[in-house]
Protein backbone atom coordinates (compact mmCIF):
# COMPACT_ATOMS: atom_id res chain seq x y z
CA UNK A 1 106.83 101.30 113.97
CA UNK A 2 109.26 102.34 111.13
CA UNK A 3 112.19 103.94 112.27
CA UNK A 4 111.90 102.68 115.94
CA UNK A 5 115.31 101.40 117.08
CA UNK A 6 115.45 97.80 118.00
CA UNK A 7 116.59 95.65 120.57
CA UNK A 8 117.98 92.78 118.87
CA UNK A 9 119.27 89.45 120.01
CA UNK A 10 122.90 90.42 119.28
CA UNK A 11 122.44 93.55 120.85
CA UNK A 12 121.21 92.59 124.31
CA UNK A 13 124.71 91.47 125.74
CA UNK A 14 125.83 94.84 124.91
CA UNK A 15 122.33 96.46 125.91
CA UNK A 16 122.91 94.05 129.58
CA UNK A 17 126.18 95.74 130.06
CA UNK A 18 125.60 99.25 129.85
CA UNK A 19 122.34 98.71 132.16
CA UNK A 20 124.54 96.78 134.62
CA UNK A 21 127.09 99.88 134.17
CA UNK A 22 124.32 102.11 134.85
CA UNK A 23 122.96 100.29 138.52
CA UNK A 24 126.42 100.45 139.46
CA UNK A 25 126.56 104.16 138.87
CA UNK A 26 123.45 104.16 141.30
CA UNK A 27 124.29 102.00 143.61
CA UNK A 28 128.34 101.71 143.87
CA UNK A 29 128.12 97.70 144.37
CA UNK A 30 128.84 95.32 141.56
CA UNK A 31 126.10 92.46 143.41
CA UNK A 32 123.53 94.92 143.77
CA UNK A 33 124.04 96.45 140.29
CA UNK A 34 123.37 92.88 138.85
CA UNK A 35 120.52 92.02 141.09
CA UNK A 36 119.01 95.50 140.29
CA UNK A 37 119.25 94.66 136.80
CA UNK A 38 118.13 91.21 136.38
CA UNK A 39 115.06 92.81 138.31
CA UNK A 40 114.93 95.19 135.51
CA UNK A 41 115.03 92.93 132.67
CA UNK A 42 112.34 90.81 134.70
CA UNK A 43 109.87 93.29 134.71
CA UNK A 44 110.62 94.32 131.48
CA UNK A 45 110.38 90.79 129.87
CA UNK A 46 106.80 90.76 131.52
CA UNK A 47 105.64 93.84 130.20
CA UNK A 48 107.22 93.29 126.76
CA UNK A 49 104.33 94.51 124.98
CA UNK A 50 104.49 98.21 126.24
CA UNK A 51 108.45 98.03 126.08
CA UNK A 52 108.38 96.98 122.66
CA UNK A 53 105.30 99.52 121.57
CA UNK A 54 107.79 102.49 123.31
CA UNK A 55 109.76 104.79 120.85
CA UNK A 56 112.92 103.60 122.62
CA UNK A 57 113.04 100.32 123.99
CA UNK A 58 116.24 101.36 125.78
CA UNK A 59 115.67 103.88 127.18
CA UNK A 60 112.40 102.39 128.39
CA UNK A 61 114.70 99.48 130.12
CA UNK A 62 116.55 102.19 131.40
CA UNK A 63 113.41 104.05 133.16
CA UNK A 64 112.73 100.44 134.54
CA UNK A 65 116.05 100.30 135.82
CA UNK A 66 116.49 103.47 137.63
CA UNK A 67 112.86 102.90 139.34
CA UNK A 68 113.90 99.59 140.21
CA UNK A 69 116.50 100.53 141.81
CA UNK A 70 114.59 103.72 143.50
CA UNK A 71 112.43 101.40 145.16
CA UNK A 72 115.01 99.47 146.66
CA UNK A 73 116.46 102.53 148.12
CA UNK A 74 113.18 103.61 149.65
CA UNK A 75 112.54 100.25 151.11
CA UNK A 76 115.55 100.10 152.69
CA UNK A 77 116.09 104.34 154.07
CA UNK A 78 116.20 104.17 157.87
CA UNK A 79 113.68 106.94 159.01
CA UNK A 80 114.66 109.64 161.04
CA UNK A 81 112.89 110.34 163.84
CA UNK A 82 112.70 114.09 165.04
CA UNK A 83 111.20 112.99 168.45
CA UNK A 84 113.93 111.15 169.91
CA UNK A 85 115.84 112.55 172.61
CA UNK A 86 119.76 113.88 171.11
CA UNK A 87 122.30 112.21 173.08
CA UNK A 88 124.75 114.61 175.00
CA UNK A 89 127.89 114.39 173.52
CA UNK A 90 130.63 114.42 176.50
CA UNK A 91 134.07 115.58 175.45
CA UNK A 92 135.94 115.73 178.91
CA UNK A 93 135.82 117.19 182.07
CA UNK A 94 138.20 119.72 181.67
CA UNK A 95 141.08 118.25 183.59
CA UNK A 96 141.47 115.46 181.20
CA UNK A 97 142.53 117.06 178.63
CA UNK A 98 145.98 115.79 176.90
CA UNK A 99 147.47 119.21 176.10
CA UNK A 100 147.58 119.91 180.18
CA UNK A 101 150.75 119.54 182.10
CA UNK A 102 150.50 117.86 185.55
């Protein structure tokens, strides 16, 4: 496609480190942020063909990237349950209390 920016070679060290950059913005750990994006690059090396047929490669790998690490935030959500029964919160007694001269 003329006019269709490329990912080069030379350009994917520089290309790795602004995805890495952006799973850390997402997920605030450096290990994650480089698991999340070797996922990425994964998935996108396997579906090269649509990446590469995309009018921005990038920002393709980017998409990939953010849902990547989207799913790994739904997998691992702990589920609230509205049904449990709330836990009474007990404070004191009343003659406890530390402000209370004897």
């Amino acid at each position: 496609m003329p006019g269709t920016p490329r990912i080069s070679a030379s350009s994917w060290p520089a290309a790795g480190l602004a995805w890495c950059g952006l799973a850390y913005g997402l997920t605030g750990d450096r290990w994650l942020a480089e698991d999340i994006a070797q996922s990425a690059l994964a998935s996108a090396f396997a579906a090269w063909w649509r990446v590469r047929r995309a009018g921005d490669p990038d920002a393709y790998v980017r998409r990939i990237l953010i849902n990547t690490s989207n799913r790994r935030l739904r997998k691992h959500r702990v589920a609230e349950n509205p049904r449990a029964p709330a836990v009474p919160v007990v404070v004191g007694d009343g003659n406890t209390s530390p402000w209370r001269r004897r």
